[in-house]
Protein backbone atom coordinates (compact mmCIF):
# COMPACT_ATOMS: atom_id res chain seq x y z
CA UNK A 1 0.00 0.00 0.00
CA UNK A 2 1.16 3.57 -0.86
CA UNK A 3 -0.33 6.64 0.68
CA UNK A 4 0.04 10.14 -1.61
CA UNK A 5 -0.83 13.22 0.23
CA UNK A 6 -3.24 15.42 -0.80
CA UNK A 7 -2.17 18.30 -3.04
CA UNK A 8 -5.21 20.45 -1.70
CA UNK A 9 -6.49 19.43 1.27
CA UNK A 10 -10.17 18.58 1.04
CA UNK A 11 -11.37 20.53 3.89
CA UNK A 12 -9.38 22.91 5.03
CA UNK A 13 -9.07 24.25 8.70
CA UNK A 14 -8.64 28.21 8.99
CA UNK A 15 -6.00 27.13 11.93
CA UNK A 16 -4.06 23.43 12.10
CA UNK A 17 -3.72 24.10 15.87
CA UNK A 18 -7.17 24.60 16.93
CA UNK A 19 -8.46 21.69 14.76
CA UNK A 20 -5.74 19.57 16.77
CA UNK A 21 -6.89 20.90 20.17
CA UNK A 22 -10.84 20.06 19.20
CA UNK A 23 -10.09 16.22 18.03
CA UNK A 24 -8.22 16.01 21.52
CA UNK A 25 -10.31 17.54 23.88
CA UNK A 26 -13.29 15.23 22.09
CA UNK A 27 -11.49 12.12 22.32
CA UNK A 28 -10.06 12.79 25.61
CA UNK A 29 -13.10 11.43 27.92
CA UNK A 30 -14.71 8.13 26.59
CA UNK A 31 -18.28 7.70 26.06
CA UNK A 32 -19.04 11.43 26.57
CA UNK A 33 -20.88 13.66 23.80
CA UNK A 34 -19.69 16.57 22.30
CA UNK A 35 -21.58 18.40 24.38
CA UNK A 36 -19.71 17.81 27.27
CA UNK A 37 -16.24 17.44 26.03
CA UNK A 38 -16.35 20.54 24.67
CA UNK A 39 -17.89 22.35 26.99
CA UNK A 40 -14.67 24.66 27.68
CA UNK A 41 -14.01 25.45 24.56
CA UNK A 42 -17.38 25.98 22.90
CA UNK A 43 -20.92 26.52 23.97
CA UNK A 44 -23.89 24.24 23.13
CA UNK A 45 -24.92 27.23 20.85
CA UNK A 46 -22.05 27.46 19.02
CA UNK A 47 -21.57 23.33 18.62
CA UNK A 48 -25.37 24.04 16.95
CA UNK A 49 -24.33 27.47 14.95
CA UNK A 50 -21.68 25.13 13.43
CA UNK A 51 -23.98 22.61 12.22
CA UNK A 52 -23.20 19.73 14.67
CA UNK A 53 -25.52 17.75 16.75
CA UNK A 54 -23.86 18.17 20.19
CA UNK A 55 -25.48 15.00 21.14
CA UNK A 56 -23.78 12.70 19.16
CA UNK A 57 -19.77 11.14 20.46
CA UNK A 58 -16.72 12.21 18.57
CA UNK A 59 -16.44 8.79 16.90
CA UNK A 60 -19.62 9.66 14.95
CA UNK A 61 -18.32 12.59 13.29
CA UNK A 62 -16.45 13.05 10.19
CA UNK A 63 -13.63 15.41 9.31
CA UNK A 64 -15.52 18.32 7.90
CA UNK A 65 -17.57 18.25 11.06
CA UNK A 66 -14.34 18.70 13.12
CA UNK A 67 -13.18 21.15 11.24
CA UNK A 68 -16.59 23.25 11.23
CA UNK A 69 -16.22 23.04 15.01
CA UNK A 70 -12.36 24.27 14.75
CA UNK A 71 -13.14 27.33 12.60
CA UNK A 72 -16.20 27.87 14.90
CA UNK A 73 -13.53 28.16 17.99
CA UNK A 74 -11.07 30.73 16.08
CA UNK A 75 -13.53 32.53 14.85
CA UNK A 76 -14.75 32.96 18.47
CA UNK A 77 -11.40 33.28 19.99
CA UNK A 78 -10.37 36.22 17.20
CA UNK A 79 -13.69 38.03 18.28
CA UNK A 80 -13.04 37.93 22.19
């Protein structure tokens, strides 16, 4: 098996950092929902705003979803 990177990636975070931060703070505590996991760095609003259910558990999200949630927090963190 080979892997090729992608040449453009095919959904883009507005920071690599952030989207880093969200995928560990969501898979650091097992069985819990987005909700909860995120609950420091995002409100239940703003999981909503960006067009995820805040019910469901990291595992059942795909990549764009993270990265909706990523651009979501530095948007928020420019603003503040």
């Amino acid at each position: 098996m080979r892997l090729v990177p992608y040449e453009t990636l095919p959904h883009p975070a507005k920071d690599h950092r952030v989207l880093e931060r969200i995928v560990r703070e969501a898979f650091n505590q097992r069985r819990k929902t987005l909700r909860n996991t995120l609950k420091l760095l995002l409100t239940s609003d703003e999981i909503t705003a960006s067009g995820v259910d805040g019910s469901l558990r990291p595992e059942q999200l795909d990549l764009a979803a993270f990265v909706r949630l990523a651009d979501t927090l530095s948007e928020k963190v420019v603003t503040e």
